[in-house]
Protein backbone atom coordinates (compact mmCIF):
# COMPACT_ATOMS: atom_id res chain seq x y z
CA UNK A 1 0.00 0.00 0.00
CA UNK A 2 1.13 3.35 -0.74
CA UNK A 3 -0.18 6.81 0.57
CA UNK A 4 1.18 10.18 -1.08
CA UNK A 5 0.63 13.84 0.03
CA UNK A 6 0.84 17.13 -2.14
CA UNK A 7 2.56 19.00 0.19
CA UNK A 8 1.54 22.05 -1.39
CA UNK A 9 -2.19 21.28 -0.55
CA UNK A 10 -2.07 19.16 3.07
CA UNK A 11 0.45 19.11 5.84
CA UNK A 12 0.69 15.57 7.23
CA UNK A 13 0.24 15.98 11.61
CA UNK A 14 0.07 12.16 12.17
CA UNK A 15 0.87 8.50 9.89
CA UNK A 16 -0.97 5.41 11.80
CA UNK A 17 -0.87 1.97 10.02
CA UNK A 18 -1.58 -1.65 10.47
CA UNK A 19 -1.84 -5.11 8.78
CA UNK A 20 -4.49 -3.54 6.39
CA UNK A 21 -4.34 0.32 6.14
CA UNK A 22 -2.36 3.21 5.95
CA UNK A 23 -3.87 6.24 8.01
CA UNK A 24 -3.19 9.98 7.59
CA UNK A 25 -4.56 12.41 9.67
CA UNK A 26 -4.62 15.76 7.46
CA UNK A 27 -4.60 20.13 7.37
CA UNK A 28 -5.95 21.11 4.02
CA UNK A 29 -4.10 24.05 3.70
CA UNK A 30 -7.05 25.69 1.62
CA UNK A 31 -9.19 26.27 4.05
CA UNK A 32 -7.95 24.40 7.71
CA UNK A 33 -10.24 21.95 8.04
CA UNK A 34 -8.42 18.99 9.64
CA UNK A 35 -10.08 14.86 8.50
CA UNK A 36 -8.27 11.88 8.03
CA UNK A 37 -8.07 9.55 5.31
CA UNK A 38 -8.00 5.74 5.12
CA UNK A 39 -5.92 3.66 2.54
CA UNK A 40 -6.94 0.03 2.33
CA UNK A 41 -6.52 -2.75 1.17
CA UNK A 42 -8.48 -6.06 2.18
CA UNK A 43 -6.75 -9.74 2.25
CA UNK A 44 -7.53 -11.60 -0.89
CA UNK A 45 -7.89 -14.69 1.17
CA UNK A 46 -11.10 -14.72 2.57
CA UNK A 47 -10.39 -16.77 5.75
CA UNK A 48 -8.35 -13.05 6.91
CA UNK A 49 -11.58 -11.24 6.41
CA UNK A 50 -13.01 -11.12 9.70
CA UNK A 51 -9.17 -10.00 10.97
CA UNK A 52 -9.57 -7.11 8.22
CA UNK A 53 -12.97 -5.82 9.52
CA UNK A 54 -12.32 -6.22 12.79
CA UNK A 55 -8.74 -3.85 12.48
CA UNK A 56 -10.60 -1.08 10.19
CA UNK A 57 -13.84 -0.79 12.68
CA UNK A 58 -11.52 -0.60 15.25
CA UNK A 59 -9.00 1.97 13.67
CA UNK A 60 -12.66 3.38 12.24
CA UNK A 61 -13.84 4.28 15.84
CA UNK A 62 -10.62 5.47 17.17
CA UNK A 63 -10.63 8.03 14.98
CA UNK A 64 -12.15 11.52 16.59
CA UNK A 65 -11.92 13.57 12.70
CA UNK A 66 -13.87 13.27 9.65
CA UNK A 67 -12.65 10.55 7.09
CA UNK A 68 -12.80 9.04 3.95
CA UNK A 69 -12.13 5.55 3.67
CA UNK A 70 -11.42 4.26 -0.07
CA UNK A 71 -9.36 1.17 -1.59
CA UNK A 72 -9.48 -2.53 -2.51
CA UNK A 73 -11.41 -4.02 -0.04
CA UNK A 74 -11.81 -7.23 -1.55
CA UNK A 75 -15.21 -7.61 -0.91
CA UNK A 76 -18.82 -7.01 -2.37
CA UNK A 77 -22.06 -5.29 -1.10
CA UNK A 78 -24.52 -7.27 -3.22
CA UNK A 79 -25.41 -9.63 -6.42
CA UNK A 80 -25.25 -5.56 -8.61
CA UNK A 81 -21.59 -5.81 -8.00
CA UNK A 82 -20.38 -9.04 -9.94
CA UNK A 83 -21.61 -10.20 -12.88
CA UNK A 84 -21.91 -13.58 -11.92
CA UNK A 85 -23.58 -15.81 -9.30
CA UNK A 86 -20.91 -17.00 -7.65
CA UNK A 87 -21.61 -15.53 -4.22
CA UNK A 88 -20.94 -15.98 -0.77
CA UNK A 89 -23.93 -14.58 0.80
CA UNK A 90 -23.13 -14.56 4.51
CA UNK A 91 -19.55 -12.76 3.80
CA UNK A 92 -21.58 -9.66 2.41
CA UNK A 93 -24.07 -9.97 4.73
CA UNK A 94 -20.63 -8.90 7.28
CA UNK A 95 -19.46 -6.69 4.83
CA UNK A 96 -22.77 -4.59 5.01
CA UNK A 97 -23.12 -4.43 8.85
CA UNK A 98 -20.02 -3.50 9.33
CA UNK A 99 -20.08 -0.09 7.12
CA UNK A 100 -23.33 0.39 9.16
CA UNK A 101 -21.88 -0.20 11.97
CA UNK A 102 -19.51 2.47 11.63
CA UNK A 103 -22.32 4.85 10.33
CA UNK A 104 -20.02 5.12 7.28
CA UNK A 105 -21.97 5.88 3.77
CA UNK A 106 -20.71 4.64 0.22
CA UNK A 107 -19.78 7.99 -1.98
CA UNK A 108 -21.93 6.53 -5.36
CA UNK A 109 -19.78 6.08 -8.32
CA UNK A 110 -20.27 7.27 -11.96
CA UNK A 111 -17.80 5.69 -14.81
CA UNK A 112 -17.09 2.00 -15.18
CA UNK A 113 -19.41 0.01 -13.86
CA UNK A 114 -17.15 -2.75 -12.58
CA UNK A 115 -13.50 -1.88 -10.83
CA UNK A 116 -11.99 -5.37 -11.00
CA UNK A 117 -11.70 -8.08 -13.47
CA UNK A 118 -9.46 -11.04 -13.92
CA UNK A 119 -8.70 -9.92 -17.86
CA UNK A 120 -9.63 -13.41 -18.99
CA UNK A 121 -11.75 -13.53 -22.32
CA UNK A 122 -14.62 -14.09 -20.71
CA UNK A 123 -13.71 -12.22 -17.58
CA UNK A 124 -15.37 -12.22 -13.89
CA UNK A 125 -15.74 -8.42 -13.59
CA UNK A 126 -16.76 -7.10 -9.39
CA UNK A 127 -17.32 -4.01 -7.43
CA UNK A 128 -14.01 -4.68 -5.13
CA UNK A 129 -13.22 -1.10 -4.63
CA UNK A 130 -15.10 1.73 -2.98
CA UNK A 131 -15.00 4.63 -1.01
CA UNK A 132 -16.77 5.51 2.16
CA UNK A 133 -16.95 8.32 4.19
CA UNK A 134 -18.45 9.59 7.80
CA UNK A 135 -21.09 11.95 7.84
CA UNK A 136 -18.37 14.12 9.01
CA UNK A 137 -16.60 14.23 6.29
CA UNK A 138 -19.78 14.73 3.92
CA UNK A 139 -20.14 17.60 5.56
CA UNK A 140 -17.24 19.02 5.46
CA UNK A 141 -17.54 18.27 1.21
CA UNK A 142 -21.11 17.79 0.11
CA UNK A 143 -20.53 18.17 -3.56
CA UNK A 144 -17.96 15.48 -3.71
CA UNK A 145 -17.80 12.95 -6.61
CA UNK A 146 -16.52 9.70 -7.30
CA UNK A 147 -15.62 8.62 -10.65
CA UNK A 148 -13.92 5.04 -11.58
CA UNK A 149 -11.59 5.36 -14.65
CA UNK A 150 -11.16 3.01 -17.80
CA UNK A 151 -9.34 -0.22 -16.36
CA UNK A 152 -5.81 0.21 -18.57
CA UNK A 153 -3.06 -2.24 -17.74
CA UNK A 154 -3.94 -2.71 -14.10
CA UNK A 155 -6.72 -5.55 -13.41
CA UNK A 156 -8.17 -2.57 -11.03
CA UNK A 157 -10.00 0.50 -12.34
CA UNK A 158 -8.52 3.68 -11.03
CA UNK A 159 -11.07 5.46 -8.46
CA UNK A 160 -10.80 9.59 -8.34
CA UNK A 161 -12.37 11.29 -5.69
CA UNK A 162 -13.61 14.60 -6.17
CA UNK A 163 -13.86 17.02 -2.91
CA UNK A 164 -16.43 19.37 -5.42
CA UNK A 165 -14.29 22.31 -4.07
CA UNK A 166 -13.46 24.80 -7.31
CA UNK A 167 -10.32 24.15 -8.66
CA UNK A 168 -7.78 26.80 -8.98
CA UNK A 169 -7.39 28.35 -12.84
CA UNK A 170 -4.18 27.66 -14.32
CA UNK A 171 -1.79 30.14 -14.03
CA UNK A 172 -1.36 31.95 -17.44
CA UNK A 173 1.88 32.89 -17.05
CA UNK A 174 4.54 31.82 -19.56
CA UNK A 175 6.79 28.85 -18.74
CA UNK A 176 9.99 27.64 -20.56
CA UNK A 177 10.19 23.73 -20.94
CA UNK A 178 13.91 23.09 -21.01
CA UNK A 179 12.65 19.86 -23.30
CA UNK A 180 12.01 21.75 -26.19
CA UNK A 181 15.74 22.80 -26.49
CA UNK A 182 15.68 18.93 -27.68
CA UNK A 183 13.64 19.44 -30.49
CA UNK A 184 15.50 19.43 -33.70
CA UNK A 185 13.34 21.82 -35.10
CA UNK A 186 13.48 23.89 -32.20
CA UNK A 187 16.24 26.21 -33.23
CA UNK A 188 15.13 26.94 -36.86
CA UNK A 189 11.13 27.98 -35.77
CA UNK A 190 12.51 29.93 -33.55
CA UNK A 191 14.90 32.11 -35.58
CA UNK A 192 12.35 32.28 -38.02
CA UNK A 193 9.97 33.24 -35.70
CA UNK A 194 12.09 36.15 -34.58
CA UNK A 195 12.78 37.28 -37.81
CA UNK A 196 9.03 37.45 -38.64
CA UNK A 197 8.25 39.43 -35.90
CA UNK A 198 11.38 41.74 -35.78
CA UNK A 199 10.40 42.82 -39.56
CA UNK A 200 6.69 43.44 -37.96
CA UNK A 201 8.81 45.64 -35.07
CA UNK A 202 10.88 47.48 -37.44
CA UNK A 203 8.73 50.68 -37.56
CA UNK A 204 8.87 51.03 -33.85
CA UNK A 205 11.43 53.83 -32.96
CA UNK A 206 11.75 52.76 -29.02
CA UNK A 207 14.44 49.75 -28.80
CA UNK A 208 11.81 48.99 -25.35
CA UNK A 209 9.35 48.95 -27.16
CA UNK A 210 10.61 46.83 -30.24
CA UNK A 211 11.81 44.35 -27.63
CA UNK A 212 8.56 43.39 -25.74
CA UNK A 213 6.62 43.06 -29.08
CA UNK A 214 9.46 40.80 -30.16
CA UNK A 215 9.26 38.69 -26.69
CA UNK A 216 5.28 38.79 -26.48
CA UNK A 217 5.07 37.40 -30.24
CA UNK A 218 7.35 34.53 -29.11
CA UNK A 219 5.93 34.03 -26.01
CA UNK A 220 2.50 33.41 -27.97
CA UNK A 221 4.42 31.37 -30.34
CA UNK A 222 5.84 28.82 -27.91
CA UNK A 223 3.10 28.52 -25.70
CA UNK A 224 0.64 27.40 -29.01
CA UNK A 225 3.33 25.26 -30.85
CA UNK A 226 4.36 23.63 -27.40
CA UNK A 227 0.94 22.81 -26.59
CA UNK A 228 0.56 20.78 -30.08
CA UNK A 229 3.90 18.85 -29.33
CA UNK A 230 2.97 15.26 -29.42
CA UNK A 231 -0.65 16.29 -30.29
CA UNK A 232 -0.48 12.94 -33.15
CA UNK A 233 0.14 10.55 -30.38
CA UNK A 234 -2.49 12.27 -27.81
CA UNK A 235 -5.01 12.09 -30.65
CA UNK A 236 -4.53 8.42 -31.09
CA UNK A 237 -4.45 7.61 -27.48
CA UNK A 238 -7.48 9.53 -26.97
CA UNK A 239 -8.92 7.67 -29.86
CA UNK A 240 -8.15 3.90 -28.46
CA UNK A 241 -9.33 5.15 -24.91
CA UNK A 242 -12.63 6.06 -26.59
CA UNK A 243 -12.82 2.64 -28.30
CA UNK A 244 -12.13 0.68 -25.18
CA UNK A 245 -14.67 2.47 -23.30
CA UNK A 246 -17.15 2.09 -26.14
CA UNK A 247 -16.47 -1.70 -25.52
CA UNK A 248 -16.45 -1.27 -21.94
CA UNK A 249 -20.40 0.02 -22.70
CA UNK A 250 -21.06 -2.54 -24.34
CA UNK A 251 -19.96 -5.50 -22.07
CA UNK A 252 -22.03 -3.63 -18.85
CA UNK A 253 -25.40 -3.88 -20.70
CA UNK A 254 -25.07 -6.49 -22.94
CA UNK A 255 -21.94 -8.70 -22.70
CA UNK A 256 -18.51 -9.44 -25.01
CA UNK A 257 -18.31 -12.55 -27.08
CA UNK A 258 -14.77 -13.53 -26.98
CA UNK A 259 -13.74 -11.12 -30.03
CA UNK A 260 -14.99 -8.42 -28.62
CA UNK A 261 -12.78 -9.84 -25.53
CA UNK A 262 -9.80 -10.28 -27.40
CA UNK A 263 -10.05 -6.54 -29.33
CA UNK A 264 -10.40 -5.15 -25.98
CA UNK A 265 -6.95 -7.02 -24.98
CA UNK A 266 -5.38 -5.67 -28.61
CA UNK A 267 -6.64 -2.08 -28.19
CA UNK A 268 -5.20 -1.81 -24.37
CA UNK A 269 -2.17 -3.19 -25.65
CA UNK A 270 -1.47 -0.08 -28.35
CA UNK A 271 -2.23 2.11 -25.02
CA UNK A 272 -0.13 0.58 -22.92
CA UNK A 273 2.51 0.58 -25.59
CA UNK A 274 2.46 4.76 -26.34
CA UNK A 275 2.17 4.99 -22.21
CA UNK A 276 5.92 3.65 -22.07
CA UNK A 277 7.23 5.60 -25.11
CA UNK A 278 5.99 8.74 -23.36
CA UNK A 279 6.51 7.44 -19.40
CA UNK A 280 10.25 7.07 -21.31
CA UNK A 281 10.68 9.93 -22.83
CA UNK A 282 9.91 11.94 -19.63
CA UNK A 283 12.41 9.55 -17.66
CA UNK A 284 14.94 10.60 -20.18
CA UNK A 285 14.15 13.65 -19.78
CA UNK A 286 14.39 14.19 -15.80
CA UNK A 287 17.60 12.65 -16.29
CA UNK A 288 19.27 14.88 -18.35
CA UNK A 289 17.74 18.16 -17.18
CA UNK A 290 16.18 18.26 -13.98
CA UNK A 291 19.42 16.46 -12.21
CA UNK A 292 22.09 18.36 -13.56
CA UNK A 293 20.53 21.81 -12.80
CA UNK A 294 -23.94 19.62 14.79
CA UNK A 295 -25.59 16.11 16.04
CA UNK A 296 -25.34 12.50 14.79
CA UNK A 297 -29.02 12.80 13.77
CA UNK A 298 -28.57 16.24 11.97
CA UNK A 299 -25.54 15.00 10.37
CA UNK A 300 -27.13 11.70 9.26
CA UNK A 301 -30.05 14.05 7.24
CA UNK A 302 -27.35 16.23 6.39
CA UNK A 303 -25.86 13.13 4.83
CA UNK A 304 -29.32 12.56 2.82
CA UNK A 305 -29.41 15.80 1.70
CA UNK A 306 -25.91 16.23 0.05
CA UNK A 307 -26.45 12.79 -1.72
CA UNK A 308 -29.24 14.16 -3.04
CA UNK A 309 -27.46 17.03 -4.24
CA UNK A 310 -24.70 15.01 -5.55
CA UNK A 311 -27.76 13.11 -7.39
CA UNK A 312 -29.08 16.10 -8.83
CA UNK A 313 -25.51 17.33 -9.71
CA UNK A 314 -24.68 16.97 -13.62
CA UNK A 315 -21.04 15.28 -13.99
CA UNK A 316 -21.74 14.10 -17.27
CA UNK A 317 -23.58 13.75 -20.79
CA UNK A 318 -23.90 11.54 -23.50
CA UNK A 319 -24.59 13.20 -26.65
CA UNK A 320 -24.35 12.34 -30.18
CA UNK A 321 -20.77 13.05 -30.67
CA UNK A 322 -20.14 11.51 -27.18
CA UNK A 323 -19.55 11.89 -23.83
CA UNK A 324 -19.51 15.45 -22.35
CA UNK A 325 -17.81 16.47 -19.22
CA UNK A 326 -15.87 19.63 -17.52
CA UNK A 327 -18.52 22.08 -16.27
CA UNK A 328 -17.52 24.72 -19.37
CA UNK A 329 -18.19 22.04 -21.81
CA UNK A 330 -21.61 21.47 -20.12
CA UNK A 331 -22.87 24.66 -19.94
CA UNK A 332 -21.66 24.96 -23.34
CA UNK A 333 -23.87 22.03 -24.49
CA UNK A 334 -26.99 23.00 -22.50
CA UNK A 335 -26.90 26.48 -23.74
CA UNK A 336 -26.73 25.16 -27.06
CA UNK A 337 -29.20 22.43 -27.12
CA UNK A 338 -31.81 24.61 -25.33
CA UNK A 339 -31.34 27.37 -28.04
């Protein structure tokens, strides 16, 4: 199990752990609310199950903060989350009264319907990760999200939790990337480039002024053509992700013969194949640059309430061309459709 902190966003005040978690008691730095939040991971050998409940509702009730809990626990919550009827009854029956033992509410997923499968070609797909939170917590961030990812190379799908809190814009200030110096191209565009704009300068009398038209032109200029560097490979990644998740649909609602099994395998192949070109590239890269240089009751409705909201809350669309997300791109499509 690992558990990693951007230190620019939390300071860590205490690190607990055990046979089956990792436990980090939190500042958010944005606005100083303190929680805690649970890594898990639950034993794959069912006769260590009752040990693993038994440690996290113990850990569970120790803890005096609001916290999320979220990993591979190994286990399911009912017949929704495997697509098969090979089910131990009595072990979810535990499963369940333990979250409600601890008062602890599932955060309701959008995204891939399944987050584990054994990648066979007629695979047993579950529901083996989750996250859960106290009413705390919830109410501390009632617009958060939960979204599980496109399973690519890992047999798990990739959870992201969303706190709902507005993200911070980009900063639009203008940043050199030492990694374009190792374009071979590089040197030409921009001499061109300079050229181009110097002979747009030239009837400019004030050497101040000639210079920050120059160095605004190719500030513009390097912050568009960086931004299409690699934009052929993105395209086609972008393009095999959207093909696997098509498939992905497809399997949920109606099921994969074993071609549609084995394209799936082919398709997440290519991806994981441009992943290590580029994971290389930047590997290269850091080596030769970065180196050298209220109450429980009110709480519980409170609890009802923001689920509701999260319910009514739009993360998503499918439209003709697709699936829609980002809150600009929604209003964008709302606006339009309603015109």
């Amino acid at each position: 199990m690992l558990l990693g902190v951007n230190e620019d966003a939390f300071e860590v005040l205490e690190w607990h752990w055990g046979a089956f978690f990792i436990w980090a008691y939190v500042l958010q730095l944005s606005n100083t609310s303190r929680w805690s939040i649970f890594v898990v991971y639950g034993p794959a050998d069912h006769r260590r199950t009752a040990d693993f409940l038994g440690e996290l509702s113990a850990a569970v009730t120790a803890c005096p903060f609001p916290l999320v809990v979220g990993g591979d626990f190994n286990l399911i919550r009912g017949s929704e989350d495997k697509n098969n009827d090979n089910i131990d009854w009595p072990r979810v029956q535990r499963f369940n009264d333990c979250i409600a033992s601890l008062a602890l509410r599932e955060i309701r997923r959008t995204g891939a319907r399944y987050t584990w499968t054994n990648k066979q070609l007629s695979p047993v797909r579950c529901v083996l990760d989750r996250v859960l939170v106290s009413p705390e917590w919830e109410g501390l961030f009632p617009l958060c999200s939960l979204l599980a990812d496109t399973i690519i190379g890992s047999d798990h799908s990739p959870l992201v939790l969303s706190s709902g809190e507005e993200l911070g814009k980009r900063s639009s200030r203008f940043f050199f990337q030492k990694g374009w110096l190792e374009k071979p191209d590089f040197h030409g565009l921009v001499v061109l480039r300079w050229q181009g704009l110097l002979r747009d300068a030239a009837q400019c009398q004030d050497p101040v002024t000639v210079w920050h038209r120059i160095a605004a032109g190719l500030r513009q200029f390097l912050r568009g053509w960086g931004a299409n560097l690699g934009k052929e490979d993105r395209d086609l990644k972008a393009d095999i992700l959207a093909q696997i998740r098509e498939l992905d649909g497809v399997a949920d609602h109606a099921g994969l013969d074993d071609e549609g099994w084995a394209m799936r395998c082919h398709l997440e192949g290519q991806l994981l194949h441009l992943s290590r070109v580029e994971e290389e590239y930047w590997r290269q890269r850091s080596r030769a640059n970065w180196l050298i240089q209220g109450d429980a009751n009110t709480a519980f409705f409170h609890a009802f309430a923001n689920g509701r909201r999260r319910k009514c809350a739009i993360s998503s669309l499918i439209s003709d061309s697709g699936t829609i997300t980002g809150e600009r791109e929604l209003q964008a499509h709302i606006y339009d459709f309603y015109s």
